[in-house]
PDB file of N, CA and C in Angstrom:
ATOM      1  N   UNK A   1       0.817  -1.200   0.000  1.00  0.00           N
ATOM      2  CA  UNK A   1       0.000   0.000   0.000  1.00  0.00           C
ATOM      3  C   UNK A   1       0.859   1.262   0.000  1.00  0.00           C
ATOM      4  N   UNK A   2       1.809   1.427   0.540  1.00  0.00           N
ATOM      5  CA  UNK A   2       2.718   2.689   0.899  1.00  0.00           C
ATOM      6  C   UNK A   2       3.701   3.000  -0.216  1.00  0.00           C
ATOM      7  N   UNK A   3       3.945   1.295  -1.132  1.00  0.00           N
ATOM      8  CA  UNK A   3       4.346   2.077  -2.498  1.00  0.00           C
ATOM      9  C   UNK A   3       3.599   2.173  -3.330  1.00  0.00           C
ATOM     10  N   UNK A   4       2.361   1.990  -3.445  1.00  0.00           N
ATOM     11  CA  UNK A   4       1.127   2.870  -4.465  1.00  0.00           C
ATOM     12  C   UNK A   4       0.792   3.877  -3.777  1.00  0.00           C
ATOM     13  N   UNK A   5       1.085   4.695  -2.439  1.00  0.00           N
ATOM     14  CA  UNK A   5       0.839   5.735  -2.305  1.00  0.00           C
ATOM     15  C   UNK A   5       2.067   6.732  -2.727  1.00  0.00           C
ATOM     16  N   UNK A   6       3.202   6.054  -2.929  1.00  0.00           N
ATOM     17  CA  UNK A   6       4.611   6.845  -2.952  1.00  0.00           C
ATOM     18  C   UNK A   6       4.555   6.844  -4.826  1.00  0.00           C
ATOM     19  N   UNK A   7       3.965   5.398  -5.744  1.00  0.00           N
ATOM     20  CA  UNK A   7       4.060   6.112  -6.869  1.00  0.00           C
ATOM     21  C   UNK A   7       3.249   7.056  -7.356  1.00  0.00           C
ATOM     22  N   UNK A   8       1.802   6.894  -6.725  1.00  0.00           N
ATOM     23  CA  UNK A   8       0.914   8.193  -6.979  1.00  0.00           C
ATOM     24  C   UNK A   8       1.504  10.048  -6.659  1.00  0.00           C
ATOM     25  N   UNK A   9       2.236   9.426  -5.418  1.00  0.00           N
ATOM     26  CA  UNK A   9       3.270  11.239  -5.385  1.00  0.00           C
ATOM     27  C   UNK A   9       3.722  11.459  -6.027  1.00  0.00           C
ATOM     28  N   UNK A  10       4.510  10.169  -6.532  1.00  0.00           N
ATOM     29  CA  UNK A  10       6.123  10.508  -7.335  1.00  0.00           C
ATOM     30  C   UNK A  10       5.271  11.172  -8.946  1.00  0.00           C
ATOM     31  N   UNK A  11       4.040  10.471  -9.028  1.00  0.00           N
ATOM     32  CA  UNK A  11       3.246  10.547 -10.823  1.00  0.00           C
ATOM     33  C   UNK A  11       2.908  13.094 -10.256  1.00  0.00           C
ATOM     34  N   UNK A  12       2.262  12.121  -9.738  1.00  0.00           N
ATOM     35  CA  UNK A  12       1.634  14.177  -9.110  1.00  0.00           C
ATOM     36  C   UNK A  12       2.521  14.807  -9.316  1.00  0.00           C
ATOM     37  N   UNK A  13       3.843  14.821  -8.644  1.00  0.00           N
ATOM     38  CA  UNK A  13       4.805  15.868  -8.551  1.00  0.00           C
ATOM     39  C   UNK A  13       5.583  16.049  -9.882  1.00  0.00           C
ATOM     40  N   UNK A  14       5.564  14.908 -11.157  1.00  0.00           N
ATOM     41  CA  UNK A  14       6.116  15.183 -11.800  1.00  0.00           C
ATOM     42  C   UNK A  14       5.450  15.736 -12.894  1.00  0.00           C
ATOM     43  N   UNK A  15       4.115  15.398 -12.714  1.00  0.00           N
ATOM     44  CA  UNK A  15       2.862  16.343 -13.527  1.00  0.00           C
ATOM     45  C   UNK A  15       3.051  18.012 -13.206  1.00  0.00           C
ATOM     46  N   UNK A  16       2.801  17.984 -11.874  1.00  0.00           N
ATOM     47  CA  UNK A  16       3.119  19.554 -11.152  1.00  0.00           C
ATOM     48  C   UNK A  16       4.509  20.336 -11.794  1.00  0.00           C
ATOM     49  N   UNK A  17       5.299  19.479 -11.818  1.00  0.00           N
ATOM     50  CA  UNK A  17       6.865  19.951 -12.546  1.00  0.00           C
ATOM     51  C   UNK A  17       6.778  20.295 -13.834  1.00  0.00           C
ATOM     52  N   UNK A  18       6.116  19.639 -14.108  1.00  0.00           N
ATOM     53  CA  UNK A  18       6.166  19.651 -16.079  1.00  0.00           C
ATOM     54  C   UNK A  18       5.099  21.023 -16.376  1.00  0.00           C
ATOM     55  N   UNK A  19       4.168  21.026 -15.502  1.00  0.00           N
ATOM     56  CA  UNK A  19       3.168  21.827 -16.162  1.00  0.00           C
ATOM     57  C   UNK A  19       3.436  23.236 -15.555  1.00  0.00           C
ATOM     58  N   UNK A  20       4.567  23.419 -14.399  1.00  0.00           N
ATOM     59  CA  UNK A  20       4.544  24.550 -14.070  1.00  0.00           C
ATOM     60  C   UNK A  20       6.101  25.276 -15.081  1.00  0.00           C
ATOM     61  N   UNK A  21       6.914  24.342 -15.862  1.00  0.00           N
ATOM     62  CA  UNK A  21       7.885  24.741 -16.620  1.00  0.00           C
ATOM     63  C   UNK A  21       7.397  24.211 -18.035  1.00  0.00           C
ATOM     64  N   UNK A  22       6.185  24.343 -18.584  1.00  0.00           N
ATOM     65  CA  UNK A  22       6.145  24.257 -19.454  1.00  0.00           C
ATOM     66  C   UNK A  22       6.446  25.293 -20.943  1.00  0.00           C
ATOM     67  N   UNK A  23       6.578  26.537 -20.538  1.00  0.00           N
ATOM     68  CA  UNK A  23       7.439  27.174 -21.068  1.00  0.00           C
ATOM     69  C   UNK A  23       8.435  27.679 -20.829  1.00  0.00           C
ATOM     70  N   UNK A  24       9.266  27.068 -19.433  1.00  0.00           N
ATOM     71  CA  UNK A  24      10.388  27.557 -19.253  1.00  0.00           C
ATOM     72  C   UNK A  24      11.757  28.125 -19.610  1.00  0.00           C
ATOM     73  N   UNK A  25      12.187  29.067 -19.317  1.00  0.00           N
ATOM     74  CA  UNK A  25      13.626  29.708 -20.461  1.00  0.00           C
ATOM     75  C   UNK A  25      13.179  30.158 -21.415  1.00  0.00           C
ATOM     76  N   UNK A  26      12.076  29.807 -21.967  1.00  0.00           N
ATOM     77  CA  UNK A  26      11.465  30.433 -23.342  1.00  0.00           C
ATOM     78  C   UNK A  26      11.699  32.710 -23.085  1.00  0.00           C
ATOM     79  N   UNK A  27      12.094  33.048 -23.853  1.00  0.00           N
ATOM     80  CA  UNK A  27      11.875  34.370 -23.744  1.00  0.00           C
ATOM     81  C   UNK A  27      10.775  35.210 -23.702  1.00  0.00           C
ATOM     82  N   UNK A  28      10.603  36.256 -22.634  1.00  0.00           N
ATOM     83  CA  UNK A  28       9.000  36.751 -22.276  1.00  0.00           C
ATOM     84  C   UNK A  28       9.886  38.935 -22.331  1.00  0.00           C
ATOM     85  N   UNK A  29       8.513  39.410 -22.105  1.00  0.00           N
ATOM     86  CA  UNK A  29       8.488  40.431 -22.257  1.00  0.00           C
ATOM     87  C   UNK A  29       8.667  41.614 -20.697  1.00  0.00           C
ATOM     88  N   UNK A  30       9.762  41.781 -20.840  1.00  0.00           N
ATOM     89  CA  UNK A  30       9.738  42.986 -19.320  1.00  0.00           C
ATOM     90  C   UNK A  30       8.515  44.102 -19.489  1.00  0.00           C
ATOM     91  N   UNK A  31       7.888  44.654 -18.420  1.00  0.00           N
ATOM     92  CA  UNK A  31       6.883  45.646 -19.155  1.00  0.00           C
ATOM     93  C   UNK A  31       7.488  47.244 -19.294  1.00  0.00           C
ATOM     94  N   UNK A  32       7.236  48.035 -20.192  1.00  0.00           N
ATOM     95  CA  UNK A  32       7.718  49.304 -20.637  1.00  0.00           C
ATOM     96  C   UNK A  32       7.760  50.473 -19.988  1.00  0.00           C
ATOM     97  N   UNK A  33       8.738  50.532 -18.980  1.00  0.00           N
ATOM     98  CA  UNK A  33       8.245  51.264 -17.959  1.00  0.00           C
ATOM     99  C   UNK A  33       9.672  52.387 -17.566  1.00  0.00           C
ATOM    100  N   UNK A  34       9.901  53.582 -17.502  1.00  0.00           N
ATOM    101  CA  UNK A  34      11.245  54.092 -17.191  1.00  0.00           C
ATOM    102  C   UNK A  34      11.986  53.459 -15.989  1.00  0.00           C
ATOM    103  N   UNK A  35      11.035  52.974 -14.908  1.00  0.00           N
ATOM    104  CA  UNK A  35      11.185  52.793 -13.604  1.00  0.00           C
ATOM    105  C   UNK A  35      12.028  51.503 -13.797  1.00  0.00           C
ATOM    106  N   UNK A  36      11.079  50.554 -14.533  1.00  0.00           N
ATOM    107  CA  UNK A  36      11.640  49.177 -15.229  1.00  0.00           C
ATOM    108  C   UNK A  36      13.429  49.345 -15.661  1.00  0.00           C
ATOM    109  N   UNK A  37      13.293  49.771 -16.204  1.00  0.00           N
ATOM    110  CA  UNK A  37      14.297  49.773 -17.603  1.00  0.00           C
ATOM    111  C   UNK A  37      15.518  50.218 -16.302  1.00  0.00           C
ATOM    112  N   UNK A  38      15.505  51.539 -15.299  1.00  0.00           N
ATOM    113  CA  UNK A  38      16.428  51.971 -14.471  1.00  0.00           C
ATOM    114  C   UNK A  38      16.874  50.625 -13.265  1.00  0.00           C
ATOM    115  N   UNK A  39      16.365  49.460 -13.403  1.00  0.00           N
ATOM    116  CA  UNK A  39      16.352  48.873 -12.632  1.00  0.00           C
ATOM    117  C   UNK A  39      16.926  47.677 -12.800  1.00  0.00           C
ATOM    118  N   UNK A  40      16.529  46.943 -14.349  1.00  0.00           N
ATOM    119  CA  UNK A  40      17.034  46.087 -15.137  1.00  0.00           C
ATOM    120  C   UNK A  40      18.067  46.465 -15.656  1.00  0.00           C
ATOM    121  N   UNK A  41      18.458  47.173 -16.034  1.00  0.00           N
ATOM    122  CA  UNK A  41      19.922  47.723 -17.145  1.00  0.00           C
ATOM    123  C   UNK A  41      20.622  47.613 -16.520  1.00  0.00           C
ATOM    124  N   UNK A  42      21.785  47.677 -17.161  1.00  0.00           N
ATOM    125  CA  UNK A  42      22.792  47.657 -16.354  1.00  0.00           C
ATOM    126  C   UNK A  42      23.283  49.422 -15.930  1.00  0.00           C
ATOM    127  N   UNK A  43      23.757  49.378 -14.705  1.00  0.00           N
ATOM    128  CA  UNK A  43      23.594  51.199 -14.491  1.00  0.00           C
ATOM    129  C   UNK A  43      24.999  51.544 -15.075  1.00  0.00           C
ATOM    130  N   UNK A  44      25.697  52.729 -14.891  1.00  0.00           N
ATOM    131  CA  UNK A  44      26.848  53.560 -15.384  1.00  0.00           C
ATOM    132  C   UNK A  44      28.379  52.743 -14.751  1.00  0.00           C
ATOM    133  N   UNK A  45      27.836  52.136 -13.585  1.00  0.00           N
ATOM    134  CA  UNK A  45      29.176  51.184 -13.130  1.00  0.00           C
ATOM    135  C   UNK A  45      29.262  49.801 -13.668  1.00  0.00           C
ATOM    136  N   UNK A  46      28.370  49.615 -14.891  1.00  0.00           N
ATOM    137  CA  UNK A  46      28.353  48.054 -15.375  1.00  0.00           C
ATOM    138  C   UNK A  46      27.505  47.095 -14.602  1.00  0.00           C
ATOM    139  N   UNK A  47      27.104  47.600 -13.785  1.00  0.00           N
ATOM    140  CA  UNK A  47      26.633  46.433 -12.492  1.00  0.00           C
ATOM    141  C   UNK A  47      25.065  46.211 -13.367  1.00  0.00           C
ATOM    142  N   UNK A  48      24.403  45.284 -13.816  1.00  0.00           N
ATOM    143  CA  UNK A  48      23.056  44.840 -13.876  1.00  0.00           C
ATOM    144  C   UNK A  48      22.444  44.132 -12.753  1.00  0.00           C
ATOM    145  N   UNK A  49      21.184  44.622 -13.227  1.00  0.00           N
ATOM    146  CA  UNK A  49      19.893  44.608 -12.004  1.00  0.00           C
ATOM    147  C   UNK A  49      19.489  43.435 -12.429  1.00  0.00           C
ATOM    148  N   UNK A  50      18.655  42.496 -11.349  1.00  0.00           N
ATOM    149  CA  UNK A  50      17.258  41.764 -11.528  1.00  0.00           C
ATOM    150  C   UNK A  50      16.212  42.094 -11.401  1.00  0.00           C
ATOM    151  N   UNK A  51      15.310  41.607 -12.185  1.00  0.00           N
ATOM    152  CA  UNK A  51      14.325  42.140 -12.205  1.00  0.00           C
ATOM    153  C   UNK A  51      13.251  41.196 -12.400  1.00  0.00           C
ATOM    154  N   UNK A  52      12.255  40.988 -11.688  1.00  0.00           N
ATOM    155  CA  UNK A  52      10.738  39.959 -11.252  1.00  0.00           C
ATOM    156  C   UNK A  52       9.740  40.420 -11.364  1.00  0.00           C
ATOM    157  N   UNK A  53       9.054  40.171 -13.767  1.00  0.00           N
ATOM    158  CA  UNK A  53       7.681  40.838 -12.987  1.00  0.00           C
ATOM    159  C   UNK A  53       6.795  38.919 -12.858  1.00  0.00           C
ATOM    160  N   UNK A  54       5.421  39.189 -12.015  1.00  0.00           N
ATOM    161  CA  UNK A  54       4.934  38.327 -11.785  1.00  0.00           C
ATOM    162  C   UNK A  54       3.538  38.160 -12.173  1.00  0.00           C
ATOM    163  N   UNK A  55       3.177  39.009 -13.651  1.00  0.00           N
ATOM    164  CA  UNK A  55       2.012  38.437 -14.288  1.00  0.00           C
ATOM    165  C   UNK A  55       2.182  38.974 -15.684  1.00  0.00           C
ATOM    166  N   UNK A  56       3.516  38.443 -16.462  1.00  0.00           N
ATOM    167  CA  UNK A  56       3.393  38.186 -17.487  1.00  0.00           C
ATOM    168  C   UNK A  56       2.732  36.888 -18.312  1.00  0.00           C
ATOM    169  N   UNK A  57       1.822  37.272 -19.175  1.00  0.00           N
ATOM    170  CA  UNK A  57       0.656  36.372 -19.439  1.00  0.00           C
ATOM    171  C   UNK A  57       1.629  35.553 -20.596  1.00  0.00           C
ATOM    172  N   UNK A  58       3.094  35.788 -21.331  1.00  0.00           N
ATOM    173  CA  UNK A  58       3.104  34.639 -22.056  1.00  0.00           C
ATOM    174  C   UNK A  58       3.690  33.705 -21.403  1.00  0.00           C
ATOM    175  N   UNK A  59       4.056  33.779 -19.878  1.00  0.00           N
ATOM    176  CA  UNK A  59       4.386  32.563 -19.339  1.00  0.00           C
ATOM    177  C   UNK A  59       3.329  31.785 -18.647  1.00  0.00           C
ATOM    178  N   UNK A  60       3.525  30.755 -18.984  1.00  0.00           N
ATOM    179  CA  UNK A  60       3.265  29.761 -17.882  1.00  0.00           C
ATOM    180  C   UNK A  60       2.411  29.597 -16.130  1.00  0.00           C
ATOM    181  N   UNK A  61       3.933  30.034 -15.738  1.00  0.00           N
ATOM    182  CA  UNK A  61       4.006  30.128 -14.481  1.00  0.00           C
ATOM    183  C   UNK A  61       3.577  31.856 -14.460  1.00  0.00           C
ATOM    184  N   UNK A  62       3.459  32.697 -15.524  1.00  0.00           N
ATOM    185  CA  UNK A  62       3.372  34.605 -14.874  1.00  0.00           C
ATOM    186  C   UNK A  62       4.880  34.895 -14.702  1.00  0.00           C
ATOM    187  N   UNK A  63       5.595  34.589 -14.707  1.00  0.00           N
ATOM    188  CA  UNK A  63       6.700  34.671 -14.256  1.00  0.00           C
ATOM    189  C   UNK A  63       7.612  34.958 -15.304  1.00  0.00           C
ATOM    190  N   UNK A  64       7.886  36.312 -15.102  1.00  0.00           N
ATOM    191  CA  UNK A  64       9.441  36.682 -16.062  1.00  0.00           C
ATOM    192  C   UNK A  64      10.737  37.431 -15.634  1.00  0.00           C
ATOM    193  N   UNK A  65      11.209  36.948 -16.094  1.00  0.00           N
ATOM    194  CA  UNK A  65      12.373  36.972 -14.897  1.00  0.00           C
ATOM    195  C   UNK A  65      13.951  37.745 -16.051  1.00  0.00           C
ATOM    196  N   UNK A  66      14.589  38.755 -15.451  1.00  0.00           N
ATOM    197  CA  UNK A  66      15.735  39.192 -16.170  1.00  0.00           C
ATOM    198  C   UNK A  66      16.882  39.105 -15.123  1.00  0.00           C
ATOM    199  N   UNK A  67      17.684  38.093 -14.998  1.00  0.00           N
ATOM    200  CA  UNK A  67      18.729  38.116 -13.288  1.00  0.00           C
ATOM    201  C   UNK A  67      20.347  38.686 -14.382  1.00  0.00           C
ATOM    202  N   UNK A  68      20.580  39.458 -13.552  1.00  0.00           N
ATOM    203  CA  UNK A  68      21.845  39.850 -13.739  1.00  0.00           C
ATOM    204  C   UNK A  68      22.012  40.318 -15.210  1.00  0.00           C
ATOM    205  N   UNK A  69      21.387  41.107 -15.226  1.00  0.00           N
ATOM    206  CA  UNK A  69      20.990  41.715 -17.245  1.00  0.00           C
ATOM    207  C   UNK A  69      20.902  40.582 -18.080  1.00  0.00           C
ATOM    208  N   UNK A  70      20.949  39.616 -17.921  1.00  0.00           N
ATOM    209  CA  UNK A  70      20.256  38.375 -18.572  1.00  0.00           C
ATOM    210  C   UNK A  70      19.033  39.352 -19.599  1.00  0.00           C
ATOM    211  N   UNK A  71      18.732  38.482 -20.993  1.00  0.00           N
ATOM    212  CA  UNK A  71      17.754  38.791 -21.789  1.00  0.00           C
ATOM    213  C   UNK A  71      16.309  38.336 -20.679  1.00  0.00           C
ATOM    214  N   UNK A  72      15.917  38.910 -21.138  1.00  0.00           N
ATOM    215  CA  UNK A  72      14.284  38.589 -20.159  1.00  0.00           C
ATOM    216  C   UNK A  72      13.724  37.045 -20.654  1.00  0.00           C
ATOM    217  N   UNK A  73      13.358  36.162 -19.510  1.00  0.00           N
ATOM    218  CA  UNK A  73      13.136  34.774 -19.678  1.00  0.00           C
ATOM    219  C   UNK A  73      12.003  34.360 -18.432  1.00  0.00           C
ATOM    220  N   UNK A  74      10.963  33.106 -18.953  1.00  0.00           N
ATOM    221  CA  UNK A  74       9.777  32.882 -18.158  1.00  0.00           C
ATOM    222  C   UNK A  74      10.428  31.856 -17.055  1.00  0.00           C
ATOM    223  N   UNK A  75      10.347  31.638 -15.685  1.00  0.00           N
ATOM    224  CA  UNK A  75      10.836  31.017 -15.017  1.00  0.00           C
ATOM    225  C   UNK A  75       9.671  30.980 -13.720  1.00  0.00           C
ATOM    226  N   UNK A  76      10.383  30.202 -12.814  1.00  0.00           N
ATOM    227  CA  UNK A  76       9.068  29.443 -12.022  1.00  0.00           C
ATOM    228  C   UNK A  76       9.321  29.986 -10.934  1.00  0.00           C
ATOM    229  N   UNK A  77       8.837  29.829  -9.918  1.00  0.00           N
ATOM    230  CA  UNK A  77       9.340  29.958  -8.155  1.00  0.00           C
ATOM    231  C   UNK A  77       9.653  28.862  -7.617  1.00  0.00           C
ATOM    232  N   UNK A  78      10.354  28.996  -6.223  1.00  0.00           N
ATOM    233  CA  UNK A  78      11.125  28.126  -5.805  1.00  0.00           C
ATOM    234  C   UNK A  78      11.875  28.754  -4.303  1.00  0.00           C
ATOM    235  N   UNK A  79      12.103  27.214  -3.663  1.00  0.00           N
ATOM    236  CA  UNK A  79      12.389  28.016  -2.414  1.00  0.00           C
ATOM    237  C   UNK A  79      13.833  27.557  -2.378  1.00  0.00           C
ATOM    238  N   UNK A  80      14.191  25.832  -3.169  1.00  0.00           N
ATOM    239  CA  UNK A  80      15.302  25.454  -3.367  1.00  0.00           C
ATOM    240  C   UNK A  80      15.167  25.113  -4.706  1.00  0.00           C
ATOM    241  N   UNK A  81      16.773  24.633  -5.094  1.00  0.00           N
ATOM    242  CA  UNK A  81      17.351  24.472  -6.591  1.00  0.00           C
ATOM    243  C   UNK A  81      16.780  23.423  -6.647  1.00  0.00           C
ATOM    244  N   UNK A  82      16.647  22.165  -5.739  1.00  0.00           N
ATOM    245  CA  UNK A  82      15.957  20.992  -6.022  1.00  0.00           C
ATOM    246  C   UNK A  82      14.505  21.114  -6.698  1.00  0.00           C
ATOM    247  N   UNK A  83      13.900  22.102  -6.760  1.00  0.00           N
ATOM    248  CA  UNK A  83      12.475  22.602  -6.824  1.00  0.00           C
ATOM    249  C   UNK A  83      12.526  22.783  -8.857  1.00  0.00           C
ATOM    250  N   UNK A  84      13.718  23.248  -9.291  1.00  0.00           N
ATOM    251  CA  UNK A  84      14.109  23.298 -10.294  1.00  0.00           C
ATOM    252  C   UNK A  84      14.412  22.627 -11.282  1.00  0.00           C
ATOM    253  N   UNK A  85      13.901  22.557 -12.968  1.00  0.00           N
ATOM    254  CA  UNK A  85      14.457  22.063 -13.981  1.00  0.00           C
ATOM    255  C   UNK A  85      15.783  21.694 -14.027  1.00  0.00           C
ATOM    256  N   UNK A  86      16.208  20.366 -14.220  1.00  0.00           N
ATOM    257  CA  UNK A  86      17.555  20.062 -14.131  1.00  0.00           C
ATOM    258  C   UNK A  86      19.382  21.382 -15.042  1.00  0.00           C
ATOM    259  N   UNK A  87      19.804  21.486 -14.483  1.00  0.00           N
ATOM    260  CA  UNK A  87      20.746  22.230 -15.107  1.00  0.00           C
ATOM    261  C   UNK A  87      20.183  24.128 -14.164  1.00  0.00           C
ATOM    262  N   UNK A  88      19.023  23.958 -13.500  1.00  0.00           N
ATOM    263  CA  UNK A  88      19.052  25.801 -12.610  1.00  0.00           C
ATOM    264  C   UNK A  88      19.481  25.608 -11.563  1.00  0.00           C
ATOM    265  N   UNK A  89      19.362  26.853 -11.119  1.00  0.00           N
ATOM    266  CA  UNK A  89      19.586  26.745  -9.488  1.00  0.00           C
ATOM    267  C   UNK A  89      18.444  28.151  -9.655  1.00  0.00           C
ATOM    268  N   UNK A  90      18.227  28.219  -8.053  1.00  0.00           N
ATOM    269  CA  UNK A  90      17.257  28.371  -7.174  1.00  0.00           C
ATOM    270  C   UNK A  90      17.536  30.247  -6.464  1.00  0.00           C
ATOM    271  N   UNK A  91      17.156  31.342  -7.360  1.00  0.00           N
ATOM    272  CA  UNK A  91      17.956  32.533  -6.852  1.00  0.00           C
ATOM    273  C   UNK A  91      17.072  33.379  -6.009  1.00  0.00           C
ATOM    274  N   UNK A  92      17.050  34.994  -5.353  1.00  0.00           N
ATOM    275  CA  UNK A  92      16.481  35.281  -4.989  1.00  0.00           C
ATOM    276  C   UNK A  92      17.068  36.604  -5.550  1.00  0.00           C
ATOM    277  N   UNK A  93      16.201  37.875  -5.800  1.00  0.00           N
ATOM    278  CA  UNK A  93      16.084  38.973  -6.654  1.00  0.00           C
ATOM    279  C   UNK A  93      16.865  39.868  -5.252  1.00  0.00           C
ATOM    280  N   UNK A  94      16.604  39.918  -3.828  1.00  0.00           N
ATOM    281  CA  UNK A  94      17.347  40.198  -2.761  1.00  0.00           C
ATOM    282  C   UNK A  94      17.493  39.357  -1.387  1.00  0.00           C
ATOM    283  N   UNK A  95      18.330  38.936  -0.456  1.00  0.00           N
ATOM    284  CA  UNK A  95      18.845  37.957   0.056  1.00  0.00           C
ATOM    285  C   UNK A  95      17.322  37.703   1.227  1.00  0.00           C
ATOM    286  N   UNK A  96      16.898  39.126   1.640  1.00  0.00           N
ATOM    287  CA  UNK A  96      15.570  39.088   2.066  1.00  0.00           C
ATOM    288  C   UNK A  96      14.100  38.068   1.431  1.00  0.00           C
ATOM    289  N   UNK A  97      14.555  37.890   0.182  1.00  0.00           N
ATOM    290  CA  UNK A  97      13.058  37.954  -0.140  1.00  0.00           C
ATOM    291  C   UNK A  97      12.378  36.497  -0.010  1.00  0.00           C
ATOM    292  N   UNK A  98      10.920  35.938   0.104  1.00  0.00           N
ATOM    293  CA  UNK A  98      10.570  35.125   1.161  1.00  0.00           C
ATOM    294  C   UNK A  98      11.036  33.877  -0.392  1.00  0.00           C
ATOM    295  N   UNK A  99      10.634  34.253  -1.628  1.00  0.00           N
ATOM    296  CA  UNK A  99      10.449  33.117  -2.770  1.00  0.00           C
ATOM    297  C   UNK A  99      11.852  33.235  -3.573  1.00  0.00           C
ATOM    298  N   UNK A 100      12.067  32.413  -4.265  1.00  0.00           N
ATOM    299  CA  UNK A 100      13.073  32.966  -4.910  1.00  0.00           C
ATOM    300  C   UNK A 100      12.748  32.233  -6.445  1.00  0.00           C
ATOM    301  N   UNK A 101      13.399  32.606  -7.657  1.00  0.00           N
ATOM    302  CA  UNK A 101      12.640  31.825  -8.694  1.00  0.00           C
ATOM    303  C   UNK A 101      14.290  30.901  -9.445  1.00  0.00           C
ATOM    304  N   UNK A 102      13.770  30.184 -10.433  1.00  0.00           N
ATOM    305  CA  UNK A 102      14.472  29.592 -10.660  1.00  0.00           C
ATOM    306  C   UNK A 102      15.649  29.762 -12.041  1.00  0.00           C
ATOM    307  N   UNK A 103      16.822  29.786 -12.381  1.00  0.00           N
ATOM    308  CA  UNK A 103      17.500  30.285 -13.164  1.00  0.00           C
ATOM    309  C   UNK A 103      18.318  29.178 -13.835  1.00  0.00           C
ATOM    310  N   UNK A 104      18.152  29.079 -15.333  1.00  0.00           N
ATOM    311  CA  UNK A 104      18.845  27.944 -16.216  1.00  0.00           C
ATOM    312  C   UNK A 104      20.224  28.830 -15.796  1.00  0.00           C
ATOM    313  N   UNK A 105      21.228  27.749 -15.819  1.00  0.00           N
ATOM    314  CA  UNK A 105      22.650  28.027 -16.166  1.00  0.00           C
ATOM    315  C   UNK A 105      23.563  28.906 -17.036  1.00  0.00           C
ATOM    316  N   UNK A 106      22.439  28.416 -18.214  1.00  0.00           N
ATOM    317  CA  UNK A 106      23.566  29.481 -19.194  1.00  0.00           C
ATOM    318  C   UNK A 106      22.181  30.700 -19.513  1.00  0.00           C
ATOM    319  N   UNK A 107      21.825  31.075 -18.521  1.00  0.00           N
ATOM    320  CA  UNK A 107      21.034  32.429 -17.925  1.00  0.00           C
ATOM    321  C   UNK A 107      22.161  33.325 -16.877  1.00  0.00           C
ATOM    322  N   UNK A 108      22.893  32.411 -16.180  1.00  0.00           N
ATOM    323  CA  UNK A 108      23.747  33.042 -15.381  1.00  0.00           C
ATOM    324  C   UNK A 108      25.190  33.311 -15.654  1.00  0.00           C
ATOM    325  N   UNK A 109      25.341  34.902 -15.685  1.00  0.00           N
ATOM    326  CA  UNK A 109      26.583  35.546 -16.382  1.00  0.00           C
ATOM    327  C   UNK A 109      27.942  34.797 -15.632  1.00  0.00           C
ATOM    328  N   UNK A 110      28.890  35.185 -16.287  1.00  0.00           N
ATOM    329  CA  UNK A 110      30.456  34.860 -16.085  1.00  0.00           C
ATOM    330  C   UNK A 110      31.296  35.708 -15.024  1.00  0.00           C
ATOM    331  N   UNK A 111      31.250  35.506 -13.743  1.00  0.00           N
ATOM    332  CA  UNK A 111      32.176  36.046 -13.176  1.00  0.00           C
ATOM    333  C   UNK A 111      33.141  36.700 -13.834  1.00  0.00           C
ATOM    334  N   UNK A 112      33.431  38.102 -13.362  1.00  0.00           N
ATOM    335  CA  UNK A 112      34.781  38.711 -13.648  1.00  0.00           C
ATOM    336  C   UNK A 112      35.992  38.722 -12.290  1.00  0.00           C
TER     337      UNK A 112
END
C-alpha cells in the first residue's frame, strides 16, 4: 500500500513539474516602464539589475524573470534548486526575499 501511495506522489509531482515549466527559459516580455528599464539595465558602473515581474501572461508560471541583465526569460518559483528544472539553481532577486525563482545556467553571467 505505501508504495502505491509513494508512486501516486512521485506521478503528481512530476505532472506539477512539467506543467509549471512548461514554457520555461522560453523568452518573455519585461513591461515598458522608465522605472523598469532603471532597474534592469545595467547602471553607469556596469553592475546589472534583476528584475521579477509576476504576471506576465506569455508565461506559464506569470513569471518573467531578467537576473543579472540576462535577456528577459519565463521562469518558475522556488524556495530550493531541487524545486528546479535540471541544469538551474534556485535565486532570490534580494537575500531578504521570502520566494526565490528559478535560473537555467547558461542564464547566469560569467564572473569577472
Amino acid at each position: 500500500m505505501n508504495r502505491a501511495i509513494a508512486t501516486v506522489l512521485m506521478l503528481c509531482a512530476t505532472a506539477f513539474v512539467a506543467a509549471c515549466s512548461e514554457n520555461y527559459d522560453e523568452t518573455c516580455e519585461m513591461p515598458r516602464a522608465p522605472e523598469v528599464e532603471r532597474i534592469c539595465l545595467p547602471s553607469g558602473d556596469g553592475i546589472a539589475g534583476t528584475c521579477v515581474f509576476d504576471a506576465a501572461s506569455e508565461c506559464s508560471s506569470s513569471l518573467c524573470v531578467v537576473y543579472k541583465g540576462s535577456d528577459a526569460f519565463c521562469s518558475q518559483t522556488c524556495q530550493t534548486t531541487s524545486e528546479c528544472p535540471g541544469g538551474s539553481t534556485c535565486e532570490r532577486a534580494t537575500p531578504s526575499a521570502d520566494e526565490g525563482f528559478c535560473v537555467p545556467a547558461a542564464r547566469v553571467p560569467d564572473e569577472i
